[in-house]
Protein backbone atom coordinates (compact mmCIF):
# COMPACT_ATOMS: atom_id res chain seq x y z
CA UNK A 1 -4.08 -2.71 0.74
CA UNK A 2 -4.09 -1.24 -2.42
CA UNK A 3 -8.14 -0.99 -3.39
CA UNK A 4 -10.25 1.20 -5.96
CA UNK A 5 -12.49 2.51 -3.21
CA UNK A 6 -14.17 5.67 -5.19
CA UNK A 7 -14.81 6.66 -9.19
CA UNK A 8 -15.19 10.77 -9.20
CA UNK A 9 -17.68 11.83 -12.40
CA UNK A 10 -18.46 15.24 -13.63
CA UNK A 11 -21.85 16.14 -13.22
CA UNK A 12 -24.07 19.25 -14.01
CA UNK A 13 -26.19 18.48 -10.62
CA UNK A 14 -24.61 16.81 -7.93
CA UNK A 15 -27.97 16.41 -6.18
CA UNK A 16 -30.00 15.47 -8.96
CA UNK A 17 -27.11 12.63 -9.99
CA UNK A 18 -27.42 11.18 -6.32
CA UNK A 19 -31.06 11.24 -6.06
CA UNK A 20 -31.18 9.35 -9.54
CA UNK A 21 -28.94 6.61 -8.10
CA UNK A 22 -30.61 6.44 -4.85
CA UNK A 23 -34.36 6.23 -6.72
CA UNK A 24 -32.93 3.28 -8.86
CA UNK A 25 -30.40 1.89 -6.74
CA UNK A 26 -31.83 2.74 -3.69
CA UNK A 27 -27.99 3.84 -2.38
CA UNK A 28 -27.62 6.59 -0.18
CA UNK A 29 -25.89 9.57 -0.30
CA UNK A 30 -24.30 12.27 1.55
CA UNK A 31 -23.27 15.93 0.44
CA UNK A 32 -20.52 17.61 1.29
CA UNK A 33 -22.03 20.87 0.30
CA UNK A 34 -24.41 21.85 -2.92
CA UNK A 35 -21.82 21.15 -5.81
CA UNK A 36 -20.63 17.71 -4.01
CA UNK A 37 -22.07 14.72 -3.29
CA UNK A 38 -20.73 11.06 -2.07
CA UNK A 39 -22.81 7.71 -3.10
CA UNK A 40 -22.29 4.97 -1.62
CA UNK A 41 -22.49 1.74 -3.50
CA UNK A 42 -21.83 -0.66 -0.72
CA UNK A 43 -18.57 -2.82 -0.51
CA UNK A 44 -16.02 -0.07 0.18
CA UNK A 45 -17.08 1.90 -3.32
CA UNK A 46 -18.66 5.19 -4.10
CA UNK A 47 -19.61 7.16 -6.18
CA UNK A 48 -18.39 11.45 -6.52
CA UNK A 49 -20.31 13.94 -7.99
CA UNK A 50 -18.18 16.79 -8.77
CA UNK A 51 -20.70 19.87 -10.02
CA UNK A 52 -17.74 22.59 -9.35
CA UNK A 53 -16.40 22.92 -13.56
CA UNK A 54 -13.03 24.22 -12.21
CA UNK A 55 -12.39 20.81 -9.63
CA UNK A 56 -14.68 18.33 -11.79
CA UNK A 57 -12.24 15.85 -13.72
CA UNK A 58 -12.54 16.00 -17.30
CA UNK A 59 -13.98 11.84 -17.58
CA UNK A 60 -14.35 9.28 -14.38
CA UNK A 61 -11.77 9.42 -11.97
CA UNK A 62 -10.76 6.11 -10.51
CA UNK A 63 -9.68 6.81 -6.97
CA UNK A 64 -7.59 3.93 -5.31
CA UNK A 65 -6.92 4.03 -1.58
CA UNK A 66 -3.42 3.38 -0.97
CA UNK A 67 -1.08 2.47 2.79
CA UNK A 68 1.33 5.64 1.83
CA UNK A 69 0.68 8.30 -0.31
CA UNK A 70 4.13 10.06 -1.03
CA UNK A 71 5.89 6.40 -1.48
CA UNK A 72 2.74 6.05 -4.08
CA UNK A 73 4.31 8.99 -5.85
CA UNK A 74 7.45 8.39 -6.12
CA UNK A 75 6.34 4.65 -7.60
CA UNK A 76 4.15 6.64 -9.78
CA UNK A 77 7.13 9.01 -11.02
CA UNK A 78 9.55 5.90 -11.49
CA UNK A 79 7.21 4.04 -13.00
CA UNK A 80 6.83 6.80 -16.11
CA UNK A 81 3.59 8.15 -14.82
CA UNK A 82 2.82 12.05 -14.72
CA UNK A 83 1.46 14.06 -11.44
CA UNK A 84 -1.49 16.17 -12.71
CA UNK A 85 -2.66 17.55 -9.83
CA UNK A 86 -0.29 17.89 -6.29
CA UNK A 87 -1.12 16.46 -3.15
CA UNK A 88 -4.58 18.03 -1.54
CA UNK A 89 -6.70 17.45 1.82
CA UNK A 90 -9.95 16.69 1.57
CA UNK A 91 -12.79 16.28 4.00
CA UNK A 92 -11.52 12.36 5.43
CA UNK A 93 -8.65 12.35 3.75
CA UNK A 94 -5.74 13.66 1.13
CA UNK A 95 -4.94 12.49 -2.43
CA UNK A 96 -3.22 13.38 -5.76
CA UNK A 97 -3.56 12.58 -9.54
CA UNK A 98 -1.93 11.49 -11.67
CA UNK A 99 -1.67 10.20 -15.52
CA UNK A 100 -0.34 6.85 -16.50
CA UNK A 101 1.43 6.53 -19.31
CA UNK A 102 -1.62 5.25 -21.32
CA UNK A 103 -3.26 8.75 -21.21
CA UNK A 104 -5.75 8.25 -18.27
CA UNK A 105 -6.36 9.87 -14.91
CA UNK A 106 -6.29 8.52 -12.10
CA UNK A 107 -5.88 9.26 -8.00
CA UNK A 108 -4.43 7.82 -5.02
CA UNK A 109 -5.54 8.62 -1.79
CA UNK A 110 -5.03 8.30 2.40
CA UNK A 111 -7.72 8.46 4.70
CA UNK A 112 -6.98 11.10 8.19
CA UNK A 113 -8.29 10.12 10.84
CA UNK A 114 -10.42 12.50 12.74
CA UNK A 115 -9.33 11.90 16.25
């Protein structure tokens, strides 16, 4: 199941970055308060907006939805790759980062379900 379902961006306006998207892409968008905002691009991907300096990642994030988050870790871990950030909830879900050995960032994530 393994899928890239989101790509997180830095952004000095959440708001204003969504409303560009949605004027020329005509996605829609919802916020998740005024420094975050989700776009969704259709087919299972979005789009973050991070506005928040200290939680905005330094370039795009590629966020990939995976079936178990802690065995993605320790695959991670064996596979030479680097945890950046620990294990967090989030509204929907919880997810960590990491760093491959290449350098880049990226996250792996579980959705919660609300019920």
């Amino acid at each position: 199941m393994n899928s890239l379902t989101m790509v997180e961006f830095p952004t000095s306006s959440a708001a204003q970055s969504a409303r560009f998207l949605q004027a020329v892409f005509g996605w829609g968008a919802t916020s998740y308060g005024p420094e975050y905002t989700d776009v969704d691009c259709g087919s299972g991907v979005s789009l973050g907006f991070q506005q928040d300096r200290s939680e905005a990642p330094a370039a795009p994030l590629a966020v990939i939805e995976v079936e178990d988050l802690d065995a993605t870790r320790r695959a991670v871990i064996e596979a030479g790759g680097t945890v950046t950030v620990d294990a967090f909830d989030f509204p929907g879900g919880r997810r960590f980062h990491f760093r491959e050995p290449g350098g880049n960032e990226l996250a792996a994530w579980v959705p919660v379900s609300q019920g």
